[in-house]
N, C-alpha and C. Protein backbone atom coordinates (compact mmCIF):
# COMPACT_ATOMS: atom_id res chain seq x y z
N UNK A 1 55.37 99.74 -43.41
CA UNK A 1 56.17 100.09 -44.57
C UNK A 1 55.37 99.72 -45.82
N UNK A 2 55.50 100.77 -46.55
CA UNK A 2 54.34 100.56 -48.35
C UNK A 2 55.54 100.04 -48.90
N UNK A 3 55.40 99.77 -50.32
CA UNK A 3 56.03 99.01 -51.05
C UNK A 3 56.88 99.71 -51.26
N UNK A 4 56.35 100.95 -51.99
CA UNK A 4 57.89 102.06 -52.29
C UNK A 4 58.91 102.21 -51.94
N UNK A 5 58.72 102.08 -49.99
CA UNK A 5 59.99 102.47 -49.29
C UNK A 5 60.47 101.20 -48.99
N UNK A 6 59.94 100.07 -49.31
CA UNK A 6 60.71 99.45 -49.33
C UNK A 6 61.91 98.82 -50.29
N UNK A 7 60.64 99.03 -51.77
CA UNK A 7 61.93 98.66 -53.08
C UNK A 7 62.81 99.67 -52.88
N UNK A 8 62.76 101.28 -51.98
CA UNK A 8 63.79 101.89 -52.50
C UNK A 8 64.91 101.49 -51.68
N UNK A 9 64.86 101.02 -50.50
CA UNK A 9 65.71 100.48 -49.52
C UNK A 9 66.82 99.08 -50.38
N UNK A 10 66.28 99.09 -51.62
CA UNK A 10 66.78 97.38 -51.83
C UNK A 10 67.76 98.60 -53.21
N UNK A 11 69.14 98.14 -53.33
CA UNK A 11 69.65 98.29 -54.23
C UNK A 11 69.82 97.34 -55.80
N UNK A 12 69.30 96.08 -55.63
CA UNK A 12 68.64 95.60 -56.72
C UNK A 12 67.78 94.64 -57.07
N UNK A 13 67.28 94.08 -57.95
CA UNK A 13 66.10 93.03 -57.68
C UNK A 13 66.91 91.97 -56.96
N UNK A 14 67.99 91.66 -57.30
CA UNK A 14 68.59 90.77 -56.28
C UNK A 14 68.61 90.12 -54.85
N UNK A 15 68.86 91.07 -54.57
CA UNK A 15 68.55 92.12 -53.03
C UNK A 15 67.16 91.68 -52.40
N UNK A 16 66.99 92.58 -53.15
CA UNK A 16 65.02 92.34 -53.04
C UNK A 16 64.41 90.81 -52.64
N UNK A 17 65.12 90.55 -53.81
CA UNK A 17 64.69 88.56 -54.07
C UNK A 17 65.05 87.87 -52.59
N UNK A 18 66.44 88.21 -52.66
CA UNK A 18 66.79 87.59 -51.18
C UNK A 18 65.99 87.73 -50.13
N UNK A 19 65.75 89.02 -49.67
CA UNK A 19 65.55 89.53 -48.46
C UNK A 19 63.73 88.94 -48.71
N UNK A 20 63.18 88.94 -49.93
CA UNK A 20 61.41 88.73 -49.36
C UNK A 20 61.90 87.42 -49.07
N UNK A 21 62.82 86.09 -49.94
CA UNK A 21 63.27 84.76 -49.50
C UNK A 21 63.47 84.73 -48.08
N UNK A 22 64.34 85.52 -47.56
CA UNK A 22 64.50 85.25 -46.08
C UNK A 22 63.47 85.65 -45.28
N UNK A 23 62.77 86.44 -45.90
CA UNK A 23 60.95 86.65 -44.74
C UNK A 23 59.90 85.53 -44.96
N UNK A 24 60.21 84.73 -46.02
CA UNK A 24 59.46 83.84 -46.41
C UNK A 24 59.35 82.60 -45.03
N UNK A 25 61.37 82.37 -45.36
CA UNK A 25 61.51 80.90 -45.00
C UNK A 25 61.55 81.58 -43.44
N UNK A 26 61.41 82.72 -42.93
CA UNK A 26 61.28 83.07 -41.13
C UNK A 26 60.06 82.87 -41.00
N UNK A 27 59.27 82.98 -41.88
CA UNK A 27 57.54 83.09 -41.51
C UNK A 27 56.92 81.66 -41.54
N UNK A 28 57.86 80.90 -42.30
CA UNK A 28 57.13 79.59 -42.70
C UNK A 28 58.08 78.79 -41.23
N UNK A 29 58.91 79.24 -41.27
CA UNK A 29 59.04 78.61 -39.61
C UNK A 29 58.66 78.70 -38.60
N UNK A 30 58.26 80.38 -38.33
CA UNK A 30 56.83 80.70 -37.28
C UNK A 30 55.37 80.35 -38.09
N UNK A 31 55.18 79.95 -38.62
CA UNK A 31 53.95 78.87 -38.95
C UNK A 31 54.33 77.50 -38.54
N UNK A 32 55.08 76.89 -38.88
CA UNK A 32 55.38 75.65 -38.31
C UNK A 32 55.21 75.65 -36.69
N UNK A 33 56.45 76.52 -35.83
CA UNK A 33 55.99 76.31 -34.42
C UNK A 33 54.97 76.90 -33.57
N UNK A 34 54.18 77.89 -34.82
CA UNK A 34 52.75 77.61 -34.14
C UNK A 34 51.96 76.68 -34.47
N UNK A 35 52.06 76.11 -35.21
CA UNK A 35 51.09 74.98 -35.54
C UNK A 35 51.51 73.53 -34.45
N UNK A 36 52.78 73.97 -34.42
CA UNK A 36 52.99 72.49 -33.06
C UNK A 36 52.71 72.91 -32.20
N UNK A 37 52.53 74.05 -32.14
CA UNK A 37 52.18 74.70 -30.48
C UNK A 37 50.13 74.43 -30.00
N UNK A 38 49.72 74.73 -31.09
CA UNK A 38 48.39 74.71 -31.71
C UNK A 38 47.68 72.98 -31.47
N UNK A 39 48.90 71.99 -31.68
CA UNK A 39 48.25 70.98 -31.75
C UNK A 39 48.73 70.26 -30.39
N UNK A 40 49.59 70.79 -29.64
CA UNK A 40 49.95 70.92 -27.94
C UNK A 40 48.38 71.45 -27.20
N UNK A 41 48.31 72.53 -27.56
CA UNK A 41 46.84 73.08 -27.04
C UNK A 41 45.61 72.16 -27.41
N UNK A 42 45.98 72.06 -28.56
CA UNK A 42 44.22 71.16 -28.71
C UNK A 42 44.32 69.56 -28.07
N UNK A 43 45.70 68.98 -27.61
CA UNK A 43 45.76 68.11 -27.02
C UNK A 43 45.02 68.10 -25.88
N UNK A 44 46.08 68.91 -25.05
CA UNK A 44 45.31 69.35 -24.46
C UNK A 44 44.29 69.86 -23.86
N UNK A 45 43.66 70.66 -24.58
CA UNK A 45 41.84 70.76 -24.64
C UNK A 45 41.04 69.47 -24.32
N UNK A 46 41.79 69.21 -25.28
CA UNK A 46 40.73 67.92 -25.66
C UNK A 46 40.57 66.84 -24.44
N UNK A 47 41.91 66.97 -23.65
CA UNK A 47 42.14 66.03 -22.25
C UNK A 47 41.49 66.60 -21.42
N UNK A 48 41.44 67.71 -20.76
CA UNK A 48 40.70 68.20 -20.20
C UNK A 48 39.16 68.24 -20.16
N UNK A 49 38.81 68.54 -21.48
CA UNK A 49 37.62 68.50 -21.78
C UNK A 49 36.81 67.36 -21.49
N UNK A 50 37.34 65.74 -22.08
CA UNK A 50 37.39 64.47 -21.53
C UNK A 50 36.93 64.72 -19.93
N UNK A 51 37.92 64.69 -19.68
CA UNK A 51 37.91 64.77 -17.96
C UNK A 51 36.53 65.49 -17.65
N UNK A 52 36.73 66.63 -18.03
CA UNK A 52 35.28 67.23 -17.16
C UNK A 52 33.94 66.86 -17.54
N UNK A 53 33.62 66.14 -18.88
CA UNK A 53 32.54 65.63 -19.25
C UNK A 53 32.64 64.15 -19.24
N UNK A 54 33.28 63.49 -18.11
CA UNK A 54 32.85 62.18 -17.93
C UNK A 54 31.73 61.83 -17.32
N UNK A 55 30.71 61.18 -17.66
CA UNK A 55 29.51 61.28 -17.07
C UNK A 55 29.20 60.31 -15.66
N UNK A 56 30.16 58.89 -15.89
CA UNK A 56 30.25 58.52 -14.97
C UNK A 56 30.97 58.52 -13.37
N UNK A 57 31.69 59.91 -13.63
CA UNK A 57 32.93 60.19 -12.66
C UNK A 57 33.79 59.48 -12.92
N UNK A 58 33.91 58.32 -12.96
CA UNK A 58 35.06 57.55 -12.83
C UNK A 58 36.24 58.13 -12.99
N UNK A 59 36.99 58.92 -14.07
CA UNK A 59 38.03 59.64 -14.27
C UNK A 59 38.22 60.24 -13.49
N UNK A 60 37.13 61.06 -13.46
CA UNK A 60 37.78 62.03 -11.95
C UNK A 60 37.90 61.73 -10.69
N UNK A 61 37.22 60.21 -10.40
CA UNK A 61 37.39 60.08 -8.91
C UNK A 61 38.52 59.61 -8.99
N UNK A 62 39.11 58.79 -10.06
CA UNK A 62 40.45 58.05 -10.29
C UNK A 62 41.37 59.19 -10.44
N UNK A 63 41.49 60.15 -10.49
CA UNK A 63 42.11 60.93 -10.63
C UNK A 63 42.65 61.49 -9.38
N UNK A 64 41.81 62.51 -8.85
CA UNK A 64 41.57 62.44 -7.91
C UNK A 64 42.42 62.06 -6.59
N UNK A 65 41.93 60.44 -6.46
CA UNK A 65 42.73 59.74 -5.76
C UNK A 65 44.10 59.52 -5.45
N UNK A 66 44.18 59.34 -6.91
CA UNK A 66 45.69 59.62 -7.65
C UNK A 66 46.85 60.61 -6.70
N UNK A 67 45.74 61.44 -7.64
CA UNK A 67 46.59 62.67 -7.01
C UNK A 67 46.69 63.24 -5.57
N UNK A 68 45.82 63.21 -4.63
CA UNK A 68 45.86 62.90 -3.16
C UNK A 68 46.79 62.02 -2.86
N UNK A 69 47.89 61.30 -3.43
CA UNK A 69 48.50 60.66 -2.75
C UNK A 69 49.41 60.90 -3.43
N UNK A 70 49.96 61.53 -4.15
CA UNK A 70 51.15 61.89 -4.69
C UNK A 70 51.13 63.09 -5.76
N UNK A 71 52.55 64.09 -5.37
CA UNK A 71 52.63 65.52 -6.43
C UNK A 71 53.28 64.57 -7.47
N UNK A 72 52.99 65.14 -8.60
CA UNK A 72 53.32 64.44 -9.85
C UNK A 72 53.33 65.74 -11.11
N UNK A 73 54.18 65.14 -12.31
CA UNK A 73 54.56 66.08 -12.92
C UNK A 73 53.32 66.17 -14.12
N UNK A 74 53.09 67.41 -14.90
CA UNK A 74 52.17 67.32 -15.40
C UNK A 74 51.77 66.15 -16.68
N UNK A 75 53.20 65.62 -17.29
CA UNK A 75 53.11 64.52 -18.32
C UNK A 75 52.58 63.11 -17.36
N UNK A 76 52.51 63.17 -16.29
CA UNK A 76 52.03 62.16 -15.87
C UNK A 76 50.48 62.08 -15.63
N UNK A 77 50.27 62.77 -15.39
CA UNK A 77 48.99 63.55 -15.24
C UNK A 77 48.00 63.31 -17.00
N UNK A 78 49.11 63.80 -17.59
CA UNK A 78 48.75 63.83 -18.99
C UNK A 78 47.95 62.26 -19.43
N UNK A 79 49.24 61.42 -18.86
CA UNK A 79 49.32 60.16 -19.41
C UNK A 79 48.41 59.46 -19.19
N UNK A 80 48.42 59.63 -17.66
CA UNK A 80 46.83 58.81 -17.44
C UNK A 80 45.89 58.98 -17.80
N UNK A 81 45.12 60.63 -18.07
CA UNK A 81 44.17 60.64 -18.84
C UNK A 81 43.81 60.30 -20.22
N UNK A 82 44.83 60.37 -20.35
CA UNK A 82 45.03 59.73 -22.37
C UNK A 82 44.38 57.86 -22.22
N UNK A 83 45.34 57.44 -21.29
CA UNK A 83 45.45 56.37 -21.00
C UNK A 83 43.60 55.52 -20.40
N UNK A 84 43.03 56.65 -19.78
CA UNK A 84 41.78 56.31 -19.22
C UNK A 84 40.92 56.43 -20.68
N UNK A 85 41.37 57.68 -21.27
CA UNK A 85 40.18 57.93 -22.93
C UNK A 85 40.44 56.46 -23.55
N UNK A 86 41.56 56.35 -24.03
CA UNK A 86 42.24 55.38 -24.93
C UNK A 86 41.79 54.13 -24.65
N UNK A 87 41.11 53.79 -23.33
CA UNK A 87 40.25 52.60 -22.52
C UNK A 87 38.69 52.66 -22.80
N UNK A 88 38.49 53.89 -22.88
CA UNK A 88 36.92 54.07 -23.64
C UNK A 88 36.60 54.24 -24.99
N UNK A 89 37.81 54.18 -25.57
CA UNK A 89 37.81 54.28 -26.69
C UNK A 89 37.59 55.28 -27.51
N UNK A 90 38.13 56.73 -26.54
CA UNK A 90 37.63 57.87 -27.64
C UNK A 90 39.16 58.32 -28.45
């Protein structure tokens, strides 16, 4: 839609005002929950990433182990690796 058809759709600046207001504050809320979504992913990344570039194994054999002996949900999973970085100090 060009601009034209759209001011002609609006019966007055009023109108107008409102309706770009309400595309505003919809858009700035789908910016918001992509940006939490965004910093879910790079958490993520970033745990993973950890994990696969540990040089000494350790994580992963601890892991590993872990997990060979029990299904577990993925925040747990989560936790420990946070929990193993957070011990090395990254």
């Amino acid at each position: 839609m060009n601009y034209e058809s759209w001011r002609i759709s609006y019966q007055s600046s009023e109108q107008a005002a409102r309706a770009v207001f309400n595309e505003i504050a919809a858009l700035r809320a789908d910016l918001a929950a992509s940006q939490a979504e965004c910093e879910r992913l790079r958490a993520d990344a970033e745990r993973y990433r950890w994990l696969a570039s540990d040089i000494d194994g350790n994580a992963q054999d601890d892991l590993l182990i872990w997990l060979s002996g029990t299904v577990v949900p993925k925040e747990s999973i989560d936790a420990a690796i946070d929990a193993a970085r957070a011990g090395k100090g990254e």
